[in-house]
C-alpha atoms as a PDB file:
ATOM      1  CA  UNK A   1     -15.615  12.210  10.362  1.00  0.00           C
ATOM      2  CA  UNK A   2     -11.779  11.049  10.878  1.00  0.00           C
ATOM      3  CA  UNK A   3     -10.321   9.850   7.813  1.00  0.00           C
ATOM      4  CA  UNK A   4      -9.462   6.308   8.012  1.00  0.00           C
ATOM      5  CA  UNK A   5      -5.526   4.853   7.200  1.00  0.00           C
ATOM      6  CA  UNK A   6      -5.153   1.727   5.178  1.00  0.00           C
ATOM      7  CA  UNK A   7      -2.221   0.100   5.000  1.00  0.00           C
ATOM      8  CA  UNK A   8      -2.326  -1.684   2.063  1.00  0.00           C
ATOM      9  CA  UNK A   9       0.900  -4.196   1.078  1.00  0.00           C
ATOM     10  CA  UNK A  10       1.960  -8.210  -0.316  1.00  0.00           C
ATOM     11  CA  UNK A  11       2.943 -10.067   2.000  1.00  0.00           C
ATOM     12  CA  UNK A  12       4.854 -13.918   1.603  1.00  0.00           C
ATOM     13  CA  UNK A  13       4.272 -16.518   4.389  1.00  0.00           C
ATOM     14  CA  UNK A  14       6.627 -16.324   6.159  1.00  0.00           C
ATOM     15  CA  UNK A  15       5.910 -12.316   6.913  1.00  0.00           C
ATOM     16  CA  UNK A  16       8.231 -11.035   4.017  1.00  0.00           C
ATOM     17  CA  UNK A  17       7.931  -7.626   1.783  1.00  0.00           C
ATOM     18  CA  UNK A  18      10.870  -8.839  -0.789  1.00  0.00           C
ATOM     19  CA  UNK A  19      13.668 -11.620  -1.217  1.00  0.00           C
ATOM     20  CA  UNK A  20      17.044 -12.603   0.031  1.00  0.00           C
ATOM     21  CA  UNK A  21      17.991 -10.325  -2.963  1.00  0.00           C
ATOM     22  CA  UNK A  22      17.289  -6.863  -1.081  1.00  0.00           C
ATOM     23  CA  UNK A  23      14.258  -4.347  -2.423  1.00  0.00           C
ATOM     24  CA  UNK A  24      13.818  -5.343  -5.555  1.00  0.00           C
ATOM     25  CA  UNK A  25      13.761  -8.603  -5.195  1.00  0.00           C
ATOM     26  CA  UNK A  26      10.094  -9.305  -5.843  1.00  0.00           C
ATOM     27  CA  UNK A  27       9.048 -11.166  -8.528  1.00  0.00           C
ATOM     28  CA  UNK A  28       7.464 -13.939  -6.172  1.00  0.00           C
ATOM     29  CA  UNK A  29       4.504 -10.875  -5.911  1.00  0.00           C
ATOM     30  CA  UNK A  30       3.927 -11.103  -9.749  1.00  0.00           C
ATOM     31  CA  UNK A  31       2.116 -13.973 -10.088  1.00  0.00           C
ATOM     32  CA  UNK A  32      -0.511 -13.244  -7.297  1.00  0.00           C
ATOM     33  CA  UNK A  33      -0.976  -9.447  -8.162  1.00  0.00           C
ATOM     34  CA  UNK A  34      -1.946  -9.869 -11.765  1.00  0.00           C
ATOM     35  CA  UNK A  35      -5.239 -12.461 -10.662  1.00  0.00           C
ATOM     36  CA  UNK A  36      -8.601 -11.234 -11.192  1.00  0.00           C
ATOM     37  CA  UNK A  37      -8.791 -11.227  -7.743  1.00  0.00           C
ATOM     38  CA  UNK A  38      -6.063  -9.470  -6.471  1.00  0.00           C
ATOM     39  CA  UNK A  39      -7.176  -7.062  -8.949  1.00  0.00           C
ATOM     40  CA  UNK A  40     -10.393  -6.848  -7.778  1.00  0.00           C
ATOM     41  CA  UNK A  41      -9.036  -6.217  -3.998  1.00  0.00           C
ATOM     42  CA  UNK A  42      -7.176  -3.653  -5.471  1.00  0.00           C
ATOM     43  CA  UNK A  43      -9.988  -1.492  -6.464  1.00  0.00           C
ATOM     44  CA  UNK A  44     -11.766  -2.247  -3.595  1.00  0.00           C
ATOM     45  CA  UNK A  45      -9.461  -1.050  -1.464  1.00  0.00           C
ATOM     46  CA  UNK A  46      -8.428   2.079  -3.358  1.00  0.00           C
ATOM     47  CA  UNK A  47     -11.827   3.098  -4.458  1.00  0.00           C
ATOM     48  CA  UNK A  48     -12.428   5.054  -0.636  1.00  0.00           C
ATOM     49  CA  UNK A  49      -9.082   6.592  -0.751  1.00  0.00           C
ATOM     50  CA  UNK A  50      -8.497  10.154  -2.063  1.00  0.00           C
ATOM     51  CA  UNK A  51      -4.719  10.365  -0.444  1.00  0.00           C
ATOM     52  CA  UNK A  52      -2.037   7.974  -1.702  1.00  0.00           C
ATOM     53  CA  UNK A  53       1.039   7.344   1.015  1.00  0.00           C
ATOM     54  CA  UNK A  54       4.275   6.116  -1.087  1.00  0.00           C
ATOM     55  CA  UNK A  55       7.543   5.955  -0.137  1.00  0.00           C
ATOM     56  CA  UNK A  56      10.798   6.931  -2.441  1.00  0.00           C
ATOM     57  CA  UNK A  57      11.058   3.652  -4.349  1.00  0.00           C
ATOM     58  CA  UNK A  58       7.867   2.995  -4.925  1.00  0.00           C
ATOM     59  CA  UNK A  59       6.812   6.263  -6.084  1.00  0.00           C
ATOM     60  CA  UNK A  60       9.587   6.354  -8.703  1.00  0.00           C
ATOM     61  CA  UNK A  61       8.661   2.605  -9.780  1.00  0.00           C
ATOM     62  CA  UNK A  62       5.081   3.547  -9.810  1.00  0.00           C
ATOM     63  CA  UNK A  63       5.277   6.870 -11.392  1.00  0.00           C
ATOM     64  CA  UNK A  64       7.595   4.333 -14.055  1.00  0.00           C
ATOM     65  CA  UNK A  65       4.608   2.065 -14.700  1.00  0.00           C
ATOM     66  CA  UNK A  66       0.895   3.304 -13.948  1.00  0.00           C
ATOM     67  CA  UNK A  67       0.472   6.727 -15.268  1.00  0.00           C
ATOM     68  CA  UNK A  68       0.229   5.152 -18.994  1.00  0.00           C
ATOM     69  CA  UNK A  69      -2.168   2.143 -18.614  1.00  0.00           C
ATOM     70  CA  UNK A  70      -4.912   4.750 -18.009  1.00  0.00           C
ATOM     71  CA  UNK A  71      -5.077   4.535 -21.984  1.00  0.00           C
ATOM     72  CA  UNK A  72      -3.450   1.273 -22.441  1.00  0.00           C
ATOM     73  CA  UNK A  73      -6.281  -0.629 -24.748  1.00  0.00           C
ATOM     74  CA  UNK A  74      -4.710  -4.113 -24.020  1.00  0.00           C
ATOM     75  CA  UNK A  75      -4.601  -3.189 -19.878  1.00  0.00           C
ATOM     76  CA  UNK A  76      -6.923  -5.396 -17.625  1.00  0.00           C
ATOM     77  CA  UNK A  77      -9.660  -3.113 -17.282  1.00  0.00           C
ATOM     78  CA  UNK A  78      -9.379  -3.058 -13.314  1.00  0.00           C
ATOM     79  CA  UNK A  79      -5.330  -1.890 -14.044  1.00  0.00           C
ATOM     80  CA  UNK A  80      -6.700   0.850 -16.669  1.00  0.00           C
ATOM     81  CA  UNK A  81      -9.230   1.991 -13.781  1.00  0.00           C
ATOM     82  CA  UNK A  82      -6.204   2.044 -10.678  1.00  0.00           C
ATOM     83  CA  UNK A  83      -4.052   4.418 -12.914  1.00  0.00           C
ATOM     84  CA  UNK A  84      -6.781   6.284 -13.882  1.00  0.00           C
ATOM     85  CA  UNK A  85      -7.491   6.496  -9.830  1.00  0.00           C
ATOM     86  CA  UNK A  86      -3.645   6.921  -9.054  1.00  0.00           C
ATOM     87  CA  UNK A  87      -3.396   9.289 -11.713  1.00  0.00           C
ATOM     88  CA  UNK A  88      -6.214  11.680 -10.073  1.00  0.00           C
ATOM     89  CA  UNK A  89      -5.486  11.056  -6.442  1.00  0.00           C
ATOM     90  CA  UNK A  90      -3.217  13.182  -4.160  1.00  0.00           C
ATOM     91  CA  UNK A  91      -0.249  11.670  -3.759  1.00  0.00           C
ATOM     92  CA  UNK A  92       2.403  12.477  -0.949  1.00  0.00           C
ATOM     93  CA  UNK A  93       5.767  11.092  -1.055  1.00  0.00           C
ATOM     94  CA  UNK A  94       8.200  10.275   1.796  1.00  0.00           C
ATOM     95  CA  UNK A  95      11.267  10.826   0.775  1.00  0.00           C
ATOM     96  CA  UNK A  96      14.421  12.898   2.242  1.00  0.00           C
ATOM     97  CA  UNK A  97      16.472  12.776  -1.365  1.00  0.00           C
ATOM     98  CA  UNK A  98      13.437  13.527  -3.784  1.00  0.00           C
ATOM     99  CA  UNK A  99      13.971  17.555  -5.050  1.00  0.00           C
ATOM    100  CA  UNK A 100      10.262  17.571  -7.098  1.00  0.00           C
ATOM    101  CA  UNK A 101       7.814  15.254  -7.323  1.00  0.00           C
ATOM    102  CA  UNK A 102       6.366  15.219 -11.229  1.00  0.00           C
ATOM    103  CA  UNK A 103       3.719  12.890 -11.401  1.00  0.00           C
ATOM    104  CA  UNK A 104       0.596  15.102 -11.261  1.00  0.00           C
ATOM    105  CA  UNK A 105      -1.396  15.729  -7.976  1.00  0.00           C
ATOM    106  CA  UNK A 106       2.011  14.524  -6.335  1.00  0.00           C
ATOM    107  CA  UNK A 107       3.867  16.405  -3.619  1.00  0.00           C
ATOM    108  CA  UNK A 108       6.738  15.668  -1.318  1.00  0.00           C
ATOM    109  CA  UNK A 109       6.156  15.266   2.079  1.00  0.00           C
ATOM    110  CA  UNK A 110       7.328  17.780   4.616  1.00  0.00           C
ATOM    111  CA  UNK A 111       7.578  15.589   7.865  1.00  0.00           C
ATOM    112  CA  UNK A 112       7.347  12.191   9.496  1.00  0.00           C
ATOM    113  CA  UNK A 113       4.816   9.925   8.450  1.00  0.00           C
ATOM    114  CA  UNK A 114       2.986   9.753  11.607  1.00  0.00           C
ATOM    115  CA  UNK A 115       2.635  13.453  12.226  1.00  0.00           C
ATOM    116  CA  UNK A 116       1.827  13.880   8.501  1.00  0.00           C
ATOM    117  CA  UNK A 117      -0.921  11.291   9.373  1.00  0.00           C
ATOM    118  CA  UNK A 118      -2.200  13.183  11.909  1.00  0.00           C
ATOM    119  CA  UNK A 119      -2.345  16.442   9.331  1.00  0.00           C
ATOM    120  CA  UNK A 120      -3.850  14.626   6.596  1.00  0.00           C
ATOM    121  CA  UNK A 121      -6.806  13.379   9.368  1.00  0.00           C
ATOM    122  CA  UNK A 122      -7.450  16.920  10.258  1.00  0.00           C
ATOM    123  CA  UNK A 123      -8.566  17.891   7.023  1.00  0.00           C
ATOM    124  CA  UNK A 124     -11.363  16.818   4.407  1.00  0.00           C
ATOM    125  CA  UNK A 125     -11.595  13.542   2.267  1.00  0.00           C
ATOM    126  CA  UNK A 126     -11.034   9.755   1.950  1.00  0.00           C
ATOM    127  CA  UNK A 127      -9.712   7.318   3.111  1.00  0.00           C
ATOM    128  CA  UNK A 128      -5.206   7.670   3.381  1.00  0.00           C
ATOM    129  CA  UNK A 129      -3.937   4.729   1.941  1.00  0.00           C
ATOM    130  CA  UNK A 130      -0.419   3.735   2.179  1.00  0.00           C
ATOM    131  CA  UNK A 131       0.669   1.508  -1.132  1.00  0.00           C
ATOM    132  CA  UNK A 132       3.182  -1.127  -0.369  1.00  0.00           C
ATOM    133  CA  UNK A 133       5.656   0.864   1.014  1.00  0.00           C
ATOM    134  CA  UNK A 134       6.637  -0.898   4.351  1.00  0.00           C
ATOM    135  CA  UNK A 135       9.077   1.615   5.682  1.00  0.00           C
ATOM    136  CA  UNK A 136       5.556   3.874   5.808  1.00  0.00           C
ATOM    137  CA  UNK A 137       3.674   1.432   7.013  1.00  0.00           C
ATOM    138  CA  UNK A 138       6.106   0.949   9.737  1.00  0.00           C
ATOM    139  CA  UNK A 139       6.435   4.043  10.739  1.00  0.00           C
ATOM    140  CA  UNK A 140       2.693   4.297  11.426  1.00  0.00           C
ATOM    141  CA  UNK A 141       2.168   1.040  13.005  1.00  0.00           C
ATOM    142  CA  UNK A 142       4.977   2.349  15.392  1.00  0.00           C
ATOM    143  CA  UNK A 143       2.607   5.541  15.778  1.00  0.00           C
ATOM    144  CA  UNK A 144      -0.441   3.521  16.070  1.00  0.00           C
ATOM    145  CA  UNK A 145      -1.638   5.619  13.356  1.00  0.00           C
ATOM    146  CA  UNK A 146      -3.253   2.409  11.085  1.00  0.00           C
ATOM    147  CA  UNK A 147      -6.771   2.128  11.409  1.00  0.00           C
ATOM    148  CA  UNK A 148      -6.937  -1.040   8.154  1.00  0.00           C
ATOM    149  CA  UNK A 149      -4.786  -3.597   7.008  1.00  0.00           C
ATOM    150  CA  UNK A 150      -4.729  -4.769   3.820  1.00  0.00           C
ATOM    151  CA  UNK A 151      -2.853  -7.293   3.430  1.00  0.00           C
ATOM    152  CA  UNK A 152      -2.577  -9.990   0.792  1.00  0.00           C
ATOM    153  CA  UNK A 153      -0.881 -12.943   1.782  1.00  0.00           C
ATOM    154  CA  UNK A 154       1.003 -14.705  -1.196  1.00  0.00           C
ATOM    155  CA  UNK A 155       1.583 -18.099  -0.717  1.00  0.00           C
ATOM    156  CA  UNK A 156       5.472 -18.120  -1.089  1.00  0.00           C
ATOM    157  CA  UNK A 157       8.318 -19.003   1.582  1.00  0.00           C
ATOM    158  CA  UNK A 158      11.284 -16.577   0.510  1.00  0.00           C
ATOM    159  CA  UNK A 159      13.338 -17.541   2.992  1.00  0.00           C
ATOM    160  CA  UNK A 160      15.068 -13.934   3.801  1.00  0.00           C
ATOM    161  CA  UNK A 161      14.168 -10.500   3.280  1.00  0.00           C
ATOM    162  CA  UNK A 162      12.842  -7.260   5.066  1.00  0.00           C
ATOM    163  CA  UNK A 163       9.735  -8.269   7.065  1.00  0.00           C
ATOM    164  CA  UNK A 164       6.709  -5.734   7.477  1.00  0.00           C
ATOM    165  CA  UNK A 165       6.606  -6.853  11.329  1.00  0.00           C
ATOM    166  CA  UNK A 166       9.382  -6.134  13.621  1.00  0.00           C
ATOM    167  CA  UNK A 167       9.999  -6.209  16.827  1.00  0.00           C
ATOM    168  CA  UNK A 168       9.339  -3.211  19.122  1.00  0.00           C
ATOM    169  CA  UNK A 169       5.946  -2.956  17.452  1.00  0.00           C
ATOM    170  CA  UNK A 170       3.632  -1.676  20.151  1.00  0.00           C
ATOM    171  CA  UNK A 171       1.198  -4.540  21.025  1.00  0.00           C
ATOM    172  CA  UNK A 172      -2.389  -3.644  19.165  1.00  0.00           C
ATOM    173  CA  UNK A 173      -5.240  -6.016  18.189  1.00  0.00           C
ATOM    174  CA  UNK A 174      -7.100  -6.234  14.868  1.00  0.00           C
ATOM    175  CA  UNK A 175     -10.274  -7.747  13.567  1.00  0.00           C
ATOM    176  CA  UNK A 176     -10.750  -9.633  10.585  1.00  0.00           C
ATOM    177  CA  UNK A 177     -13.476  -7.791   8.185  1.00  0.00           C
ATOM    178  CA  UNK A 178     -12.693  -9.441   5.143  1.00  0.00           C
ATOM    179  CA  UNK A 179     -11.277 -12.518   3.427  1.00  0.00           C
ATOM    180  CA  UNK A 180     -10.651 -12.976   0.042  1.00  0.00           C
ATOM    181  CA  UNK A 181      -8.600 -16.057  -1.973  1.00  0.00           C
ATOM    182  CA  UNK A 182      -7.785 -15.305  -5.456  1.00  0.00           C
ATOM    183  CA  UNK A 183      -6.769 -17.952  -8.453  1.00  0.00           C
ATOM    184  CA  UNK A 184      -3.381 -18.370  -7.600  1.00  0.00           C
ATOM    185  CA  UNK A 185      -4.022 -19.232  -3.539  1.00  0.00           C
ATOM    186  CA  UNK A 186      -3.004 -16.268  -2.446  1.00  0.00           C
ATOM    187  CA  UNK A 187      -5.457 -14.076   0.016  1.00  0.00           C
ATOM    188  CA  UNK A 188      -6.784 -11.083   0.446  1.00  0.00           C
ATOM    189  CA  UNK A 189      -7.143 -10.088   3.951  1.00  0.00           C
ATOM    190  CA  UNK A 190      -8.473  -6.823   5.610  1.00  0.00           C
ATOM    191  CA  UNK A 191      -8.231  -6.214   9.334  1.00  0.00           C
ATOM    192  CA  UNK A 192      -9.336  -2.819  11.041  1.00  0.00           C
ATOM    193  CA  UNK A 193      -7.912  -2.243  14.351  1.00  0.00           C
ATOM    194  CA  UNK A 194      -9.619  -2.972  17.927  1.00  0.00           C
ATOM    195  CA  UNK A 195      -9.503   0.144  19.256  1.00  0.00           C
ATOM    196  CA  UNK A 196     -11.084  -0.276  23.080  1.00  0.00           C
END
């Protein structure tokens, strides 16, 4: 059974990953990832995976953040139970500046994404899912190597900012298995690939 890859990211309307402001410019995610339902999605989405896909930045801001709310009392309970999942789950990092890679069950990748794709399919386990990093995701939409999107669509016009899809993207199709809205109009949207 071939592992399945889940690309799993925020996304505004107007096809954005961030702001005008560059990377980090993100706060218009906030208010849609901290619903009930976007939590929910969350944990649906992760609970297949046993492989975690991060780029650079968002391994360093993760590894910043989630290990801790494992134990955090006051956490939402489906926040305590993604640490607690990203805490456990292997983790491989694309990065080409990172020397070690601390977070437990974390390693740095040796490779491109796609071919370490192709790797990770070869061998036992869940499903691979990529969090939020778009320059991964991009990489492996280039390779045709996504077999889910998961994509929640925020309800926010940035107006500038990196967009997940470029052009030169080869031409694929995708069915819609799943669509979610949450409490702050955002939705959660899965598509798995048409593959004929």
């Amino acid at each position: 059974m071939t592992r399945t890859v889940v690309a799993n990211i925020s996304l505004s309307l107007d096809g954005r990953v961030n702001g005008a402001g560059g990377d980090y410019d993100m706060s218009w995610i906030v208010p849609h990832a901290i619903t009930e339902g976007a939590r929910d999605h969350m944990i649906r989405v992760t609970g297949a995976a046993t492989t975690a896909l991060l780029g650079r930045k968002n391994y360093e801001g993760f590894g910043g953040f989630w290990p801790a709310v494992a134990d955090d009392e006051n956490a939402a309970p489906q926040d305590r139970a993604f640490s607690r999942w990203l805490n456990e789950t292997e983790k491989v990092v694309f990065s080409t500046t990172l020397t070690e890679a601390p977070w437990q069950n974390s390693r740095i990748a040796d490779g491109e994404p796609a071919d370490v794709v192709k790797q990770l399919r070869d061998t036992g386990g869940g499903d691979i899912i990529v969090l939020a990093s778009s320059s991964v995701i991009r990489a492996l939409l280039a390779a045709d190597e996504v077999d889910r999107l998961s994509i929640t669509l925020d309800p926010e016009l940035v107006g500038g900012g990196a967009r997940l899809f470029e052009d030169g993207l080869p031409a694929t199709s995708w069915k819609l298995t799943d669509s979610t809205p949450t409490e702050s109009g955002a939705l959660c949207l899965l598509y798995d690939r048409v593959r004929s």
